[in-house]
N, C-alpha and C. Protein backbone atom coordinates (compact mmCIF):
# COMPACT_ATOMS: atom_id res chain seq x y z
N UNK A 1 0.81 -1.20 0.00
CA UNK A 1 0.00 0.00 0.00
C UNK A 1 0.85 1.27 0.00
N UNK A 2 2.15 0.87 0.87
CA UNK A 2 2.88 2.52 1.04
C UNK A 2 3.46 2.76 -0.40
N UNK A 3 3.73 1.94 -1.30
CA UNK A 3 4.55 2.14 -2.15
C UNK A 3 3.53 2.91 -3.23
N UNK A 4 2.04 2.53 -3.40
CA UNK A 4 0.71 2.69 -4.14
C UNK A 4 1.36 4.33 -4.07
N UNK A 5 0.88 4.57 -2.52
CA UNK A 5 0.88 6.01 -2.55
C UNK A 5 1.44 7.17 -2.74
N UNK A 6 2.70 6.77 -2.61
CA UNK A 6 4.35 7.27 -3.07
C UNK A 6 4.38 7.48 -4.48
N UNK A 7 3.91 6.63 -5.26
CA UNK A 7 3.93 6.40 -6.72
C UNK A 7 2.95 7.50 -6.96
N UNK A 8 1.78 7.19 -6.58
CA UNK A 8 1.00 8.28 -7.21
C UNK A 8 1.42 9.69 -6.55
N UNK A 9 1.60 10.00 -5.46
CA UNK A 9 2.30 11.04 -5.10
C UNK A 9 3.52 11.92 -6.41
N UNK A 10 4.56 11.13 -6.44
CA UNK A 10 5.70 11.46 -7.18
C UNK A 10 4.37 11.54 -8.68
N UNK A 11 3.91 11.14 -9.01
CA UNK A 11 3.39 11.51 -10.62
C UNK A 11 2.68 12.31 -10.62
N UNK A 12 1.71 12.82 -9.42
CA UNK A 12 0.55 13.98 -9.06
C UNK A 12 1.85 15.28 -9.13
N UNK A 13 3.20 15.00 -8.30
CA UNK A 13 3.80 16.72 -8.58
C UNK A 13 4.71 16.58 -9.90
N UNK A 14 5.04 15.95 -10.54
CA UNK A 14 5.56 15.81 -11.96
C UNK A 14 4.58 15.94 -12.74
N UNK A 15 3.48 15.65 -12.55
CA UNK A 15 1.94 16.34 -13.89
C UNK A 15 2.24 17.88 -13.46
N UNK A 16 2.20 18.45 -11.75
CA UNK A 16 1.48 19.32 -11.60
C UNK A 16 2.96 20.19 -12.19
N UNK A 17 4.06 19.99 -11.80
CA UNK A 17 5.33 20.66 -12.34
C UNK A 17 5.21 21.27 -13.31
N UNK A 18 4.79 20.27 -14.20
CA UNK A 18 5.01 20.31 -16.17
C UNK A 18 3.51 20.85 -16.76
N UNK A 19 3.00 20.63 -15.95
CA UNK A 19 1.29 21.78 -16.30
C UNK A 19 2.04 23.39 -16.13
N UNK A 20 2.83 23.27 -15.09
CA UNK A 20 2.69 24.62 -14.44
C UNK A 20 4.06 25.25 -15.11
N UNK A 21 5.00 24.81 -15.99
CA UNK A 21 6.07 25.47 -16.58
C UNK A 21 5.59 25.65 -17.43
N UNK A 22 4.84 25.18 -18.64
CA UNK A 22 4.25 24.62 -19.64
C UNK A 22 3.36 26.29 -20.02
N UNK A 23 2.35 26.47 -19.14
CA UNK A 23 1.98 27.66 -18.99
C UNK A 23 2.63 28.83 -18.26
N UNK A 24 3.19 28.76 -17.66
CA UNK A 24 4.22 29.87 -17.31
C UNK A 24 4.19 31.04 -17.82
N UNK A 25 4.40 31.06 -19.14
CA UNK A 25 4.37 32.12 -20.21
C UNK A 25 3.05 32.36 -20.71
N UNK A 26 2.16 31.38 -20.58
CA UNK A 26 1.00 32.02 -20.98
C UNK A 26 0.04 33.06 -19.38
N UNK A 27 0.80 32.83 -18.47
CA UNK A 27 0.41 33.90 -17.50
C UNK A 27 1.16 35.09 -17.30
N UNK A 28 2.22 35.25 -17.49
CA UNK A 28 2.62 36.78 -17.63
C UNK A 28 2.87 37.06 -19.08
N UNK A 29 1.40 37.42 -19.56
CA UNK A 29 1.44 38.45 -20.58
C UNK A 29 2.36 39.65 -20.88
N UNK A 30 2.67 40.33 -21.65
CA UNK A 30 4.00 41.16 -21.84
C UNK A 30 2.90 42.35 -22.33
N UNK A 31 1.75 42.08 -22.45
CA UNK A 31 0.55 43.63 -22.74
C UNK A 31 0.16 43.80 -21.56
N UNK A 32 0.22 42.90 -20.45
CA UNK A 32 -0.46 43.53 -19.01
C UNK A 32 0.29 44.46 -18.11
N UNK A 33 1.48 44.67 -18.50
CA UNK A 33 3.21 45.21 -17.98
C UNK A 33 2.57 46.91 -18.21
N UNK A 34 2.68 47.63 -17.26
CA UNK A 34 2.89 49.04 -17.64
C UNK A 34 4.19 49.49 -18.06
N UNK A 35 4.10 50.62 -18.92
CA UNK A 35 5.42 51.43 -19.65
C UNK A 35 6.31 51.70 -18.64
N UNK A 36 7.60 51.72 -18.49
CA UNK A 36 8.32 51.76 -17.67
C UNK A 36 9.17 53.06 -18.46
N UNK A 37 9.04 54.29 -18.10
CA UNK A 37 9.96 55.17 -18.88
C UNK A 37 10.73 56.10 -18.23
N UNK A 38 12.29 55.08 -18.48
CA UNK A 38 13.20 55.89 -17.34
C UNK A 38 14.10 57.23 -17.45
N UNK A 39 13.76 57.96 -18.86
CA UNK A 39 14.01 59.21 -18.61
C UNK A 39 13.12 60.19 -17.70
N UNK A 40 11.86 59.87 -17.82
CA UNK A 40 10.80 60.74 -17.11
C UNK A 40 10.88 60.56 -15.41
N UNK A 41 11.36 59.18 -15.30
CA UNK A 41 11.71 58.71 -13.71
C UNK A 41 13.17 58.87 -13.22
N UNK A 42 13.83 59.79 -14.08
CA UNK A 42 15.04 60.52 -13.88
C UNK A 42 15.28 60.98 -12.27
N UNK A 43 16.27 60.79 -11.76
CA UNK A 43 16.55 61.89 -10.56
C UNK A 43 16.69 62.77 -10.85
N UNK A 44 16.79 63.74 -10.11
CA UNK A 44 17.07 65.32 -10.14
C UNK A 44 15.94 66.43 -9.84
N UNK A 45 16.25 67.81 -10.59
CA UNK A 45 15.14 68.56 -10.02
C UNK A 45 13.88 68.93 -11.06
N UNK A 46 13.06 69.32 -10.46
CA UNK A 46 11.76 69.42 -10.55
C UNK A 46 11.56 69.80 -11.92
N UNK A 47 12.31 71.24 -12.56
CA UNK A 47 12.41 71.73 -13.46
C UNK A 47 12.24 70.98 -14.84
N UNK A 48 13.94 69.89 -14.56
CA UNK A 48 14.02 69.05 -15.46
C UNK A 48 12.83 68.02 -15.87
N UNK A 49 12.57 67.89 -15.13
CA UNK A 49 11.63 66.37 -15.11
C UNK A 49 10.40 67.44 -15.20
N UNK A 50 9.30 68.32 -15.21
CA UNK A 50 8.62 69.13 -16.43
C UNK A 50 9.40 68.92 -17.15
N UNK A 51 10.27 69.53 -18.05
CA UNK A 51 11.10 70.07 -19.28
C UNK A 51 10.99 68.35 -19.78
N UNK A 52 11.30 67.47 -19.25
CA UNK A 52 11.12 66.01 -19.56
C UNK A 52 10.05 65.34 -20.32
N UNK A 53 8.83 65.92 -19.67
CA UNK A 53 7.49 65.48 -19.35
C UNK A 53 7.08 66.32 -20.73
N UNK A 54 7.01 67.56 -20.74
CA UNK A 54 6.07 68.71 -21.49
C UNK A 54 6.84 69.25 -22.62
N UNK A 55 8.02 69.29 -22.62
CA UNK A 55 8.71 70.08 -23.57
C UNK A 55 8.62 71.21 -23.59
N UNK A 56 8.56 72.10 -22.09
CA UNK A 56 8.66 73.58 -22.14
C UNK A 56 7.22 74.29 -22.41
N UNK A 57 6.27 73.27 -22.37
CA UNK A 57 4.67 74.08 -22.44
C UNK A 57 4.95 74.90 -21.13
N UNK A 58 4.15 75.72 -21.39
CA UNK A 58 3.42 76.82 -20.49
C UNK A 58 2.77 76.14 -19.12
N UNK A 59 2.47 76.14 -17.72
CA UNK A 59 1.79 75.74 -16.87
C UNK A 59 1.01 76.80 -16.72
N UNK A 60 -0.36 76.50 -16.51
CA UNK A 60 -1.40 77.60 -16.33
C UNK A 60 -1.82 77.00 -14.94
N UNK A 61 -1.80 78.29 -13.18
CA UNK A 61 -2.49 77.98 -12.70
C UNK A 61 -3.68 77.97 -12.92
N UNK A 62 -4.60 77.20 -11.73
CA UNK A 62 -5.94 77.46 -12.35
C UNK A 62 -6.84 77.39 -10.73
N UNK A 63 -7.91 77.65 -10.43
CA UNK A 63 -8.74 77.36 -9.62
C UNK A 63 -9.99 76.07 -9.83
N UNK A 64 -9.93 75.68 -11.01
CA UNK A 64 -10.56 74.49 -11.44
C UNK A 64 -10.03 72.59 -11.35
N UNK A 65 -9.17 73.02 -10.67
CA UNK A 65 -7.99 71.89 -9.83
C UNK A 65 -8.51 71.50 -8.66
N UNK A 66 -8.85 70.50 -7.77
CA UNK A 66 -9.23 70.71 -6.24
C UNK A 66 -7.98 69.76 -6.35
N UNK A 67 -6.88 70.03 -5.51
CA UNK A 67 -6.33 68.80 -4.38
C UNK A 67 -6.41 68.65 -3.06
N UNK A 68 -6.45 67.67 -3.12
CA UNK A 68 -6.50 67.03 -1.72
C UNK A 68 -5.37 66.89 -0.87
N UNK A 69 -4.86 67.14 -0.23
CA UNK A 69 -3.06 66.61 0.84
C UNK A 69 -3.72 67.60 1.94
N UNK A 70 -3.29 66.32 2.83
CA UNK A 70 -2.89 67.44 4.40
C UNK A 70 -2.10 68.28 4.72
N UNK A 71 -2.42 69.50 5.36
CA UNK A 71 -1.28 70.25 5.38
C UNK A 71 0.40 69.48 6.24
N UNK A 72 -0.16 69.11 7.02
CA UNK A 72 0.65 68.25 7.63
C UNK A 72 0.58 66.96 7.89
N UNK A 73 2.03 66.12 6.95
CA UNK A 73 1.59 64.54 7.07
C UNK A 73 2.43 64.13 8.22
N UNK A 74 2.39 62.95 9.28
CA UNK A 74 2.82 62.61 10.30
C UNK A 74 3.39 61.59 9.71
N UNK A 75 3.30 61.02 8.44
CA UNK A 75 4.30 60.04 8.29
C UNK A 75 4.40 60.21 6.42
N UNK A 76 5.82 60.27 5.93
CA UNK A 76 6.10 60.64 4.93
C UNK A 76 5.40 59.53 3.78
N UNK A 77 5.65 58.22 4.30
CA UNK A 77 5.52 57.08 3.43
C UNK A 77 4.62 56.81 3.20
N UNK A 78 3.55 57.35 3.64
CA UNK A 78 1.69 57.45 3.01
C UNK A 78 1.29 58.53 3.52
N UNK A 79 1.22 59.37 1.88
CA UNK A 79 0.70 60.64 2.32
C UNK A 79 -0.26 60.43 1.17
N UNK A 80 -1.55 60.95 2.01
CA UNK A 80 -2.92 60.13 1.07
C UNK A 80 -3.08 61.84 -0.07
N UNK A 81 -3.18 61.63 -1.51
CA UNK A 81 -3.47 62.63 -2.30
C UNK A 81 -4.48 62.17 -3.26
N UNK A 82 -5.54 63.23 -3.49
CA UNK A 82 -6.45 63.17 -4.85
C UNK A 82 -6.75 64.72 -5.30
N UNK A 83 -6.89 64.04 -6.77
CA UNK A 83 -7.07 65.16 -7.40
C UNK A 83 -8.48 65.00 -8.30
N UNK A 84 -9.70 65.89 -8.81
CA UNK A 84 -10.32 66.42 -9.19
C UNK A 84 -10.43 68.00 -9.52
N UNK A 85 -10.95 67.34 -11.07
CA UNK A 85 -11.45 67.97 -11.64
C UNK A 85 -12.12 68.69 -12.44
N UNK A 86 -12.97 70.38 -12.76
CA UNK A 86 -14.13 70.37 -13.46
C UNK A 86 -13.51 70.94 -14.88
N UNK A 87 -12.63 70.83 -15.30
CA UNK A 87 -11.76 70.96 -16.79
C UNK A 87 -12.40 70.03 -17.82
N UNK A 88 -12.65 70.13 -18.81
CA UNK A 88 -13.17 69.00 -19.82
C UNK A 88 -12.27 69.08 -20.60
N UNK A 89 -12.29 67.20 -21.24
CA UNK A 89 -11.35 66.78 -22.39
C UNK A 89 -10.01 66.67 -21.37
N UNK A 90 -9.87 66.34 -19.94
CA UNK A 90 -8.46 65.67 -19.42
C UNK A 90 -8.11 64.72 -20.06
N UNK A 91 -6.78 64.72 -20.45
CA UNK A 91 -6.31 63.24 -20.84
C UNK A 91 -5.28 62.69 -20.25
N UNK A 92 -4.62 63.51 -19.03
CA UNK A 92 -3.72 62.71 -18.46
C UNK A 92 -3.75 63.76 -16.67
N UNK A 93 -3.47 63.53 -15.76
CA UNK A 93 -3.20 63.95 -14.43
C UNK A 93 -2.10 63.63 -14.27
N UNK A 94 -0.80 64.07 -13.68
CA UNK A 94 0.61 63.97 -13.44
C UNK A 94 0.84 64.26 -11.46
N UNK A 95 1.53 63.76 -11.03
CA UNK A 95 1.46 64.23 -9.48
C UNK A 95 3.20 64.27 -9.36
N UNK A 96 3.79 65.45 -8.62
CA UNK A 96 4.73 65.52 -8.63
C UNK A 96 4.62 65.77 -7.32
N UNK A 97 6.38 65.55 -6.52
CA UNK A 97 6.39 65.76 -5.35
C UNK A 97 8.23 66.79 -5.50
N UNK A 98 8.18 68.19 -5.69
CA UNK A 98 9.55 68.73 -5.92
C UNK A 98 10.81 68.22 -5.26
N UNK A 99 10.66 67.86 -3.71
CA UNK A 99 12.09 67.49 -3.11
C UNK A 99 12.09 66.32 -3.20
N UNK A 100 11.54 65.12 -3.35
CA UNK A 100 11.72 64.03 -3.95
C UNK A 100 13.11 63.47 -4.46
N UNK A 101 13.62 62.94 -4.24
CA UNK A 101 14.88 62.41 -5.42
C UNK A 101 14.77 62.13 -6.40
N UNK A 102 13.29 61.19 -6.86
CA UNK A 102 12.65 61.40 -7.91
C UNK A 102 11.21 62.32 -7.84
N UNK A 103 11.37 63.62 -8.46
CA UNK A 103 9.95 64.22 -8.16
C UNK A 103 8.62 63.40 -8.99
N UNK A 104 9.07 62.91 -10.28
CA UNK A 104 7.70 62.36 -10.94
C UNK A 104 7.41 61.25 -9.89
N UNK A 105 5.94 61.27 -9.50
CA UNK A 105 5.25 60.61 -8.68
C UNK A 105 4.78 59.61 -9.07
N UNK A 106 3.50 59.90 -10.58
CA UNK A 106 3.32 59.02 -11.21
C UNK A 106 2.02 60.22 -12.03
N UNK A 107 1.74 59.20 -13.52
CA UNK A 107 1.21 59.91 -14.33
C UNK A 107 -0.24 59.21 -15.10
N UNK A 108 -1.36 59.58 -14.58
CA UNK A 108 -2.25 58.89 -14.75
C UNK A 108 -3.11 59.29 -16.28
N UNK A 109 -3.45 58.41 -17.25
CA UNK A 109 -3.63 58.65 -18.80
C UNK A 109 -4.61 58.18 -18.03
N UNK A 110 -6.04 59.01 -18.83
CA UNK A 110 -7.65 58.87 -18.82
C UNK A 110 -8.31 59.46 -20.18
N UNK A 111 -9.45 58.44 -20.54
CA UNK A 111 -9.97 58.47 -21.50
C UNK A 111 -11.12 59.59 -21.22
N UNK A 112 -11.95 60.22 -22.71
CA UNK A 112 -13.08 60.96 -22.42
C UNK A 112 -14.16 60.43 -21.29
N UNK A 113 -14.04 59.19 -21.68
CA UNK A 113 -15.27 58.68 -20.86
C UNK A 113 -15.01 58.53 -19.14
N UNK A 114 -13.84 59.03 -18.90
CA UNK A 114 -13.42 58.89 -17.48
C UNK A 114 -13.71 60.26 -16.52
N UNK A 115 -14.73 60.26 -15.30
CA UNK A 115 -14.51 61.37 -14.28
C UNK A 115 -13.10 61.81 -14.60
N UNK A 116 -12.45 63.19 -14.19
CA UNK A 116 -10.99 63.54 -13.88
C UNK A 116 -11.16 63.63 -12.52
N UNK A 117 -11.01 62.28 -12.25
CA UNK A 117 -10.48 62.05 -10.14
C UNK A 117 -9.41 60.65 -10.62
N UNK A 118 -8.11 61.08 -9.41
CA UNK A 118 -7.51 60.00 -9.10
C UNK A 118 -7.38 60.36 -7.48
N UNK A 119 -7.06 59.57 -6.77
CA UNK A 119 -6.84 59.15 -5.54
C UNK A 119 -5.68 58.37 -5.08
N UNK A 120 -4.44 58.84 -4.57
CA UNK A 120 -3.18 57.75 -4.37
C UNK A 120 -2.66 57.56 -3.05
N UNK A 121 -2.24 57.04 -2.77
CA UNK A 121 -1.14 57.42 -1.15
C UNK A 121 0.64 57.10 -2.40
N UNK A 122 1.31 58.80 -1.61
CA UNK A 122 2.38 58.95 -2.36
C UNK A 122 3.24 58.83 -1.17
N UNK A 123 5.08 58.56 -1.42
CA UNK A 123 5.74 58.91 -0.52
C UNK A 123 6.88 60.25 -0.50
N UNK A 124 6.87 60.95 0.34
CA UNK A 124 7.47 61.72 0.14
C UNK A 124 8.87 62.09 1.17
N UNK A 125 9.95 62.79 0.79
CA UNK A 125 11.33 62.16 1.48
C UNK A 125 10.97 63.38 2.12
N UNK A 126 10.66 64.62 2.24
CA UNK A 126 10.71 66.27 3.22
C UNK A 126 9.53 66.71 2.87
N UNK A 127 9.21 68.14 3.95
CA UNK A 127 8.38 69.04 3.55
C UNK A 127 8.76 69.12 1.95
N UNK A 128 7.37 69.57 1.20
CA UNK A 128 7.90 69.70 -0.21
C UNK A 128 6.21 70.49 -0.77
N UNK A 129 6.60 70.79 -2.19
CA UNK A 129 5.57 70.89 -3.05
C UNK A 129 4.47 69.96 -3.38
N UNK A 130 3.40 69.73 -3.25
CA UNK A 130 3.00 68.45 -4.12
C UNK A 130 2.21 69.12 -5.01
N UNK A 131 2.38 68.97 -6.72
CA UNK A 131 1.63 69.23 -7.54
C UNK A 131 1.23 68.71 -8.16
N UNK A 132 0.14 68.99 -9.32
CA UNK A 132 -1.37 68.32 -9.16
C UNK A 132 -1.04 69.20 -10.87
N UNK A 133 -0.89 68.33 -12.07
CA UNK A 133 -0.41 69.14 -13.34
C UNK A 133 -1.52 67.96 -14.25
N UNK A 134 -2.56 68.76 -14.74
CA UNK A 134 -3.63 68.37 -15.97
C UNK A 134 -3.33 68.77 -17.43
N UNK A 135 -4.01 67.57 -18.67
CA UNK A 135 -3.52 68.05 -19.63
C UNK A 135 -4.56 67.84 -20.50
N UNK A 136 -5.00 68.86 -20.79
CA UNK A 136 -6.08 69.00 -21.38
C UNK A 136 -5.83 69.62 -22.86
N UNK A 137 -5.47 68.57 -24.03
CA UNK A 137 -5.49 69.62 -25.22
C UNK A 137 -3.96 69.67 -25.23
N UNK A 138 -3.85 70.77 -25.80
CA UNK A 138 -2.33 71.76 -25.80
C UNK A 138 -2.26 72.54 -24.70
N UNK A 139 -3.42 72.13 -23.64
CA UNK A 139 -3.10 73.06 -22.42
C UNK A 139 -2.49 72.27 -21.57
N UNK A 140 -1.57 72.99 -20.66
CA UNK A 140 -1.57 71.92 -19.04
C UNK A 140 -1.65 73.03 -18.12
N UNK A 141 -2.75 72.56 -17.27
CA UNK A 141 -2.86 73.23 -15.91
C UNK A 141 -2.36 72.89 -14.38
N UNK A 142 -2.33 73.67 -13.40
CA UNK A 142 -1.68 72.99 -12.09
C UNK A 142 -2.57 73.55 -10.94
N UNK A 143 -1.97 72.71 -10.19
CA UNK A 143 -2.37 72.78 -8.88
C UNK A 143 -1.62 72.38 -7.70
N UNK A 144 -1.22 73.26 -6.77
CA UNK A 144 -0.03 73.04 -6.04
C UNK A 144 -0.18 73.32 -4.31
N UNK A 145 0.29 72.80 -3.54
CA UNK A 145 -0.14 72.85 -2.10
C UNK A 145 1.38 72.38 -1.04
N UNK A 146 1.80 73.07 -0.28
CA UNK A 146 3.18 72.51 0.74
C UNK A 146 2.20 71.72 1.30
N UNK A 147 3.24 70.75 1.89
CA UNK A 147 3.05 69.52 2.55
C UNK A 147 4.42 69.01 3.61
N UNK A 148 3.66 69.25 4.91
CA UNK A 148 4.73 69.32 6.07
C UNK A 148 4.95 67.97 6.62
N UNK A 149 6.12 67.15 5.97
CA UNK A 149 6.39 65.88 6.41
C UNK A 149 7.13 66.09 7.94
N UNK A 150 6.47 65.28 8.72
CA UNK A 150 7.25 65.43 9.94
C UNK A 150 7.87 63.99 10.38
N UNK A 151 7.42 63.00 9.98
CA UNK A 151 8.62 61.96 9.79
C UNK A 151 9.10 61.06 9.01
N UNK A 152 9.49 59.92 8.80
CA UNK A 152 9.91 59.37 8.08
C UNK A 152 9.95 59.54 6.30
N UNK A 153 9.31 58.95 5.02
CA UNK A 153 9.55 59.37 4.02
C UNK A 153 10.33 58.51 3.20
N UNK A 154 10.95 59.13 1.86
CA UNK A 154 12.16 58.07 1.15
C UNK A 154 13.06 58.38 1.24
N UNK A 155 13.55 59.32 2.28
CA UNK A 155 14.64 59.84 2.57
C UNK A 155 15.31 59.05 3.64
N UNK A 156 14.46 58.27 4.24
CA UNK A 156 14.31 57.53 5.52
C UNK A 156 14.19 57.58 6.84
């Protein structure tokens, strides 16, 4: 009997092995991967990385921006941010954080058919800028607010 079970044992994880290499590749798709684009995720300052992003467009403040950040976050490494807004034809939201090592935060592409709201928890290394940059058209607009990190962060 012990040997019955052993046997079928050893052939139940050699099926399940060779099922499971076999498909391997058919589970990580290479279209489900987001763009990874490491000039825009450049270090450095703020400036550059716009000049990166836009190519020297114009930033228009605006009052049609709402963000969201606390004035003061108690912990750097989740600092909860959203942005809305009543602009029509958004096609992308950008969130930057200036003292950052890397300021691009991250850059959210939305279709017509999408509200303009995103909602994130970002981390941030110091007190800093956090801005809130829409692109509507040939326009881009902003929205900008300090944000008083009082501890930790990616700075550590």
């Amino acid at each position: 009997m012990p040997g019955n079970r052993r046997k079928f044992l050893k052939q139940a994880c050699i099926i399940s092995i060779s099922s499971l290499s076999g498909t391997g590749s058919l589970l990580t798709s290479h279209d489900a991967y987001a763009e990874w684009l490491d000039d825009h995720f450049a270090p450095g300052k703020i400036d550059k990385t716009i000049e990166r992003l836009y190519s020297g467009a114009k930033l228009v403040e605006t009052d049609k921006i709402e963000l969201k950040v606390p004035r003061i976050a108690e912990n750097g490494a989740v600092v909860p941010v959203s942005v809305s807004s009543s602009l029509e034809n958004v096609q992308s939201i950008t969130l930057l954080a200036d003292k950052n090592p890397v300021p691009l935060v991250a850059t959210f592409i939305l279709t017509p058919d999408m509200t303009p709201f995103i909602s994130a928890r970002i981390k941030m290394a110091e007190t800093s800028q956090v801005i809130a940059i829409i692109q509507t058209g040939d326009t881009l607009y902003m929205a900008q607010q300090q944000v008083k990190v009082t501890i930790g962060g990616c700075g550590g």
